[in-house]
Protein backbone atom coordinates (compact mmCIF):
# COMPACT_ATOMS: atom_id res chain seq x y z
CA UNK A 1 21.44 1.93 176.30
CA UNK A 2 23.84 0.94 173.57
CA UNK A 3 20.99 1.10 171.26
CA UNK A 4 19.48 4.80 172.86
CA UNK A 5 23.11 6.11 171.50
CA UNK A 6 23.23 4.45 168.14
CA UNK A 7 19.63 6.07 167.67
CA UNK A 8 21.05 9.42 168.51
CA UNK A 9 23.89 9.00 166.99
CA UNK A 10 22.08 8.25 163.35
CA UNK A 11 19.67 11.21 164.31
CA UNK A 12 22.56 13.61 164.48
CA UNK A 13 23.98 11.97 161.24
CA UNK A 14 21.08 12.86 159.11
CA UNK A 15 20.64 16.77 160.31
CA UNK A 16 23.50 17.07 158.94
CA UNK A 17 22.93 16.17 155.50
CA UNK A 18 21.90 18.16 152.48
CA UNK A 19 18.61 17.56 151.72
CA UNK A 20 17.63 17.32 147.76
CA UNK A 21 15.77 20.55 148.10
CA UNK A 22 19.08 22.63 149.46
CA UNK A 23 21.76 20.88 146.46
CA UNK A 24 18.86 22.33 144.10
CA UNK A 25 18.82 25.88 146.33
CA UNK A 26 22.46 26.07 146.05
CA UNK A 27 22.60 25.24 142.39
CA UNK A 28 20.15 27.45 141.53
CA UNK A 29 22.35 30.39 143.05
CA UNK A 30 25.26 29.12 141.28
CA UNK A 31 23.66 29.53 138.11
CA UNK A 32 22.18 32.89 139.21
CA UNK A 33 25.91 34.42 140.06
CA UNK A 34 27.41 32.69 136.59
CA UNK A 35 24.19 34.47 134.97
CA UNK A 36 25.41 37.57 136.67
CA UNK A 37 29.14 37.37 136.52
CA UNK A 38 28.27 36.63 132.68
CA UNK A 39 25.79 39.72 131.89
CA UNK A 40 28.26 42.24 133.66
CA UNK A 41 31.15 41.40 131.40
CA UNK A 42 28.95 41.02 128.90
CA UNK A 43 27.98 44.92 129.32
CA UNK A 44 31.10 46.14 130.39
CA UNK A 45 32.83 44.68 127.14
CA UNK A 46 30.51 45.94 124.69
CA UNK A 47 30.37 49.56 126.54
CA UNK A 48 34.27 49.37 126.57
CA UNK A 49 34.51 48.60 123.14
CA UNK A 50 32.09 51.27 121.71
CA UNK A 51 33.50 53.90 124.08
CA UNK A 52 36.86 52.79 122.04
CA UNK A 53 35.19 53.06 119.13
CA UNK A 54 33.40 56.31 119.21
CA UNK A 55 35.52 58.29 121.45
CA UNK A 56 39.14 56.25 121.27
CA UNK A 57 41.85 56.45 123.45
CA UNK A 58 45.52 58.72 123.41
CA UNK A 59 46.90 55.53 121.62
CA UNK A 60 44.17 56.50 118.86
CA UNK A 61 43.11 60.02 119.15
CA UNK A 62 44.17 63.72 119.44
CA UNK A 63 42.38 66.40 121.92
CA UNK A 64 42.80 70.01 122.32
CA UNK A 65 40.56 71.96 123.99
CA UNK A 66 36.69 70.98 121.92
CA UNK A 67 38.55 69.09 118.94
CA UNK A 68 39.35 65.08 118.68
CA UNK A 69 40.87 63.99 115.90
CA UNK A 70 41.69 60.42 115.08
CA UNK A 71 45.45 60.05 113.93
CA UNK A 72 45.47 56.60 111.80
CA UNK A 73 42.29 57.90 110.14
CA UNK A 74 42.12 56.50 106.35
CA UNK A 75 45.41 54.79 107.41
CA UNK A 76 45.15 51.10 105.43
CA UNK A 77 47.39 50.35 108.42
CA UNK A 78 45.40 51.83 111.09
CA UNK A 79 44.14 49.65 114.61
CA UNK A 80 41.04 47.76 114.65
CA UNK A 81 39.35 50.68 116.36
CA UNK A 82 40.02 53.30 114.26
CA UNK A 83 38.79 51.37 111.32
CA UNK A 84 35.71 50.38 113.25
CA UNK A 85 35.38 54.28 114.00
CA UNK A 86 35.59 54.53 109.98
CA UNK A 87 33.16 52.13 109.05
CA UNK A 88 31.11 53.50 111.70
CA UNK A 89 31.04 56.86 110.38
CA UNK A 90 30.58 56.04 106.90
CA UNK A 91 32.97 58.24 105.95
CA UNK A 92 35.46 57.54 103.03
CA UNK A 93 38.76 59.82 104.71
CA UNK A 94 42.13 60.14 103.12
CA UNK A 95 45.09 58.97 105.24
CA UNK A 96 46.04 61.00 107.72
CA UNK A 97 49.47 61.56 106.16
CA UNK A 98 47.47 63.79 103.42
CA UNK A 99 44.67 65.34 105.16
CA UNK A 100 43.76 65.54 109.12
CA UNK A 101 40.35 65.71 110.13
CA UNK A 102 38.59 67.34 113.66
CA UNK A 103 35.64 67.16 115.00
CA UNK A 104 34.20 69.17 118.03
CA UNK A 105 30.83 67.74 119.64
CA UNK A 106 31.05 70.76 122.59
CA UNK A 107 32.68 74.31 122.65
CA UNK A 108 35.45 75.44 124.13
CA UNK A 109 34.12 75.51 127.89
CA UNK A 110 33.19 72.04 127.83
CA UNK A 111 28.89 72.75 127.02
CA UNK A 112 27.32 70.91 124.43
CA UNK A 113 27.00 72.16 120.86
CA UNK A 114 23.07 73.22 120.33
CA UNK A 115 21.88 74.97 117.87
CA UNK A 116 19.68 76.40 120.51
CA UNK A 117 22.93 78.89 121.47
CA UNK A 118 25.19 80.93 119.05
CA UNK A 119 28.50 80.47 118.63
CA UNK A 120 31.20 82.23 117.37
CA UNK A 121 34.38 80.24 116.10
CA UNK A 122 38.19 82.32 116.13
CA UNK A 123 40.83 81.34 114.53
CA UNK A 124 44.00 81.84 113.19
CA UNK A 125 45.66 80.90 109.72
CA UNK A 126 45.99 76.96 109.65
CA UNK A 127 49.37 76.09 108.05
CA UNK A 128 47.90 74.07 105.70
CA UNK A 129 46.86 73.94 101.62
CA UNK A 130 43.57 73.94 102.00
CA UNK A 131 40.77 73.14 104.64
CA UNK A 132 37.16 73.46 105.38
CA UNK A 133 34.91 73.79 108.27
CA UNK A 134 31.17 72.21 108.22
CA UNK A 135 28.69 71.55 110.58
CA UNK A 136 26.42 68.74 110.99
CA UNK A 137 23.22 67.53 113.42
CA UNK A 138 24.03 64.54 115.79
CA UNK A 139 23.24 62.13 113.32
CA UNK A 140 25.95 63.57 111.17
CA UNK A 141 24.09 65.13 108.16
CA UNK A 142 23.75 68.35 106.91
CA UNK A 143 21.48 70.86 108.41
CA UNK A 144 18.45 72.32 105.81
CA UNK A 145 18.24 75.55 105.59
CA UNK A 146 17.15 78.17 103.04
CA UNK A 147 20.55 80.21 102.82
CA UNK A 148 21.91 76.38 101.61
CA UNK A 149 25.25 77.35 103.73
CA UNK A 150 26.79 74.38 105.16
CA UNK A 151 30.40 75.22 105.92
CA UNK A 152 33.20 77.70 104.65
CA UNK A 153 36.48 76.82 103.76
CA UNK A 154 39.93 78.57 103.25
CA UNK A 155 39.33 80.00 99.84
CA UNK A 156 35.93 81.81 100.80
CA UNK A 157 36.21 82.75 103.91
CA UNK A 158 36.71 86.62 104.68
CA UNK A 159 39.49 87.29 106.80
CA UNK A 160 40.88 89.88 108.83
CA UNK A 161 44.31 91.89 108.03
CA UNK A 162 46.38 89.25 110.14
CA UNK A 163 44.92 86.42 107.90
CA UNK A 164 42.65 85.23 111.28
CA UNK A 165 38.81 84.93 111.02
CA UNK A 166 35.68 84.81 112.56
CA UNK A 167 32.35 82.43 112.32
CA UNK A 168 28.98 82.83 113.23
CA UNK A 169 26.94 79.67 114.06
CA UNK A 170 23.59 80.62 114.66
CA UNK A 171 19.83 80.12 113.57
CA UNK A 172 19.71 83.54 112.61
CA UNK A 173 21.33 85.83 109.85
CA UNK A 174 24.89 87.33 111.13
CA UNK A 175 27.14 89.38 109.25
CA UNK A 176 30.66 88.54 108.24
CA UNK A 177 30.89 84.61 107.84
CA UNK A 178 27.64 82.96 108.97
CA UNK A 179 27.07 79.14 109.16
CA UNK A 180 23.20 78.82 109.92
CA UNK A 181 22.16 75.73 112.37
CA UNK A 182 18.33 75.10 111.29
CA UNK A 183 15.85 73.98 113.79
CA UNK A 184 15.95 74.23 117.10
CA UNK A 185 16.54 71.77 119.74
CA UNK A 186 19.36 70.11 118.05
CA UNK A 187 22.92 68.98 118.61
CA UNK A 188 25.36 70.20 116.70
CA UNK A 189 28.70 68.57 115.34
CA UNK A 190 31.53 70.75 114.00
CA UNK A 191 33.74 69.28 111.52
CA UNK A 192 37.15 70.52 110.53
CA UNK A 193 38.79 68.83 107.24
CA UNK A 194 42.91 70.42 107.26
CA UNK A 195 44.58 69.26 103.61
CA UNK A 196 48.31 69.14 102.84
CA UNK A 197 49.57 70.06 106.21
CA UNK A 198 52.66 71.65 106.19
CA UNK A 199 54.66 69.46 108.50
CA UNK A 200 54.69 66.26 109.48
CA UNK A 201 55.63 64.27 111.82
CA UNK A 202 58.68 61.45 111.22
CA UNK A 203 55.76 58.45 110.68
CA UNK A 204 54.49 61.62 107.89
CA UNK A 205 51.28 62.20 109.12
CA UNK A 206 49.97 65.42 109.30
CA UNK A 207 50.70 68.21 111.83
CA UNK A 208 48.09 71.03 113.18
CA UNK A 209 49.65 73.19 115.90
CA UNK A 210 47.52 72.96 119.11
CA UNK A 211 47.16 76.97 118.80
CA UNK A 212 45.80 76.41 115.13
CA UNK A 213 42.53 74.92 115.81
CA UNK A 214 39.82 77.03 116.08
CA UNK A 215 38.07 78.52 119.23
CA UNK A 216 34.70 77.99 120.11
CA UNK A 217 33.02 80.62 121.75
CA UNK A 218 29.13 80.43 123.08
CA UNK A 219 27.95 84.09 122.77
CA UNK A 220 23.92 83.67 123.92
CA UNK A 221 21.31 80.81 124.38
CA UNK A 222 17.15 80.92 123.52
């Protein structure tokens, strides 16, 4: 009998332990969830960064209403994004201490810029030396077109009595100031460049009143 229960005894003993097949089972799904774990962050650091990069943050940027503008921009002593946004852009900007530059990728209700729709941009006087307002396709060049009109700036423009204005961005001719948009089926990107602001802030960069920057209006859609 003594023998019967060391039998059952070793029977029960080796039920109970891993075989070689389940240590490989369970490494295998260790390595799976490390894969996993590793891929995720991967992702969701390279998607936070570029989001950083092409859109910023309130440390980094400005908003109001369609227009983002990126404060240390051409700053030698700007953050690592904002020189990453630079570089990205290709552009060569002065600091923002001398000039301020916007860009709008949407109007003012929030719908994307497409040169499908026309658009008609209000503003007021900016209080600033000099400044221009272009507009670009997605890929940021200039639009082709036979009128070779590309932007307007402060010395062209024609004004109304009270020193505001009026533009017209649309594929097709338009009286007063008209910016044409080429091709359809395109996404548009409005840039405004604001010179020798006024006022400044204490660090001296720039200052645009809120009120300032233009209005984006969509008027129809083909």
């Amino acid at each position: 009998m003594t023998g019967a229960l060391h039998d059952s005894s070793l029977t029960m003993a080796s039920s109970r332990s891993p075989s070689p097949g389940d240590d490989a089972s369970h490494s295998m799904r260790s390595l799976a969830y490390f894969v996993g774990a590793f891929l995720a962050a991967l992702i969701l650091g390279i998607g936070s960064a570029w989001y950083m990069i092409d859109r910023g943050s309130p440390l980094t940027t400005t908003k109001v209403g369609p227009w983002e503008g990126w404060i240390g921009e051409g700053n030698p002593n700007a953050d690592y994004y904002t020189r990453a946004h630079v570089a990205r852009s290709g552009r060569l900007p002065l600091t923002s201490t001398v000039a301020r530059y916007f860009i709008a990728r949407r109007d003012s209700a929030g719908a994307v810029l497409s040169s499908n729709c026309e658009y008609l941009i209000v503003g007021a006087p900016l209080n600033a030396r000099w400044w221009s307002l272009a507009v670009y396709d997605q890929k940021g060049e200039l639009i082709a077109n036979p009128s070779s009109r590309y932007s307007f700036n402060s010395e062209e423009l024609l004004r109304h009595s009270d020193g505001s204005f009026r533009i017209n961005l649309s594929r097709h001719a338009r009286p007063e100031n008209w910016v044409p948009t080429g091709a359809p089926d395109q996404r548009l990107v409005l840039m405004l460049r604001v010179y020798s602001p006024r006022k400044t802030d204490v660090s001296g960069i720039g200052l645009v009143p809120d009120q300032r920057l233009p209005k984006i209006e969509r008027k129809t859609c083909e």
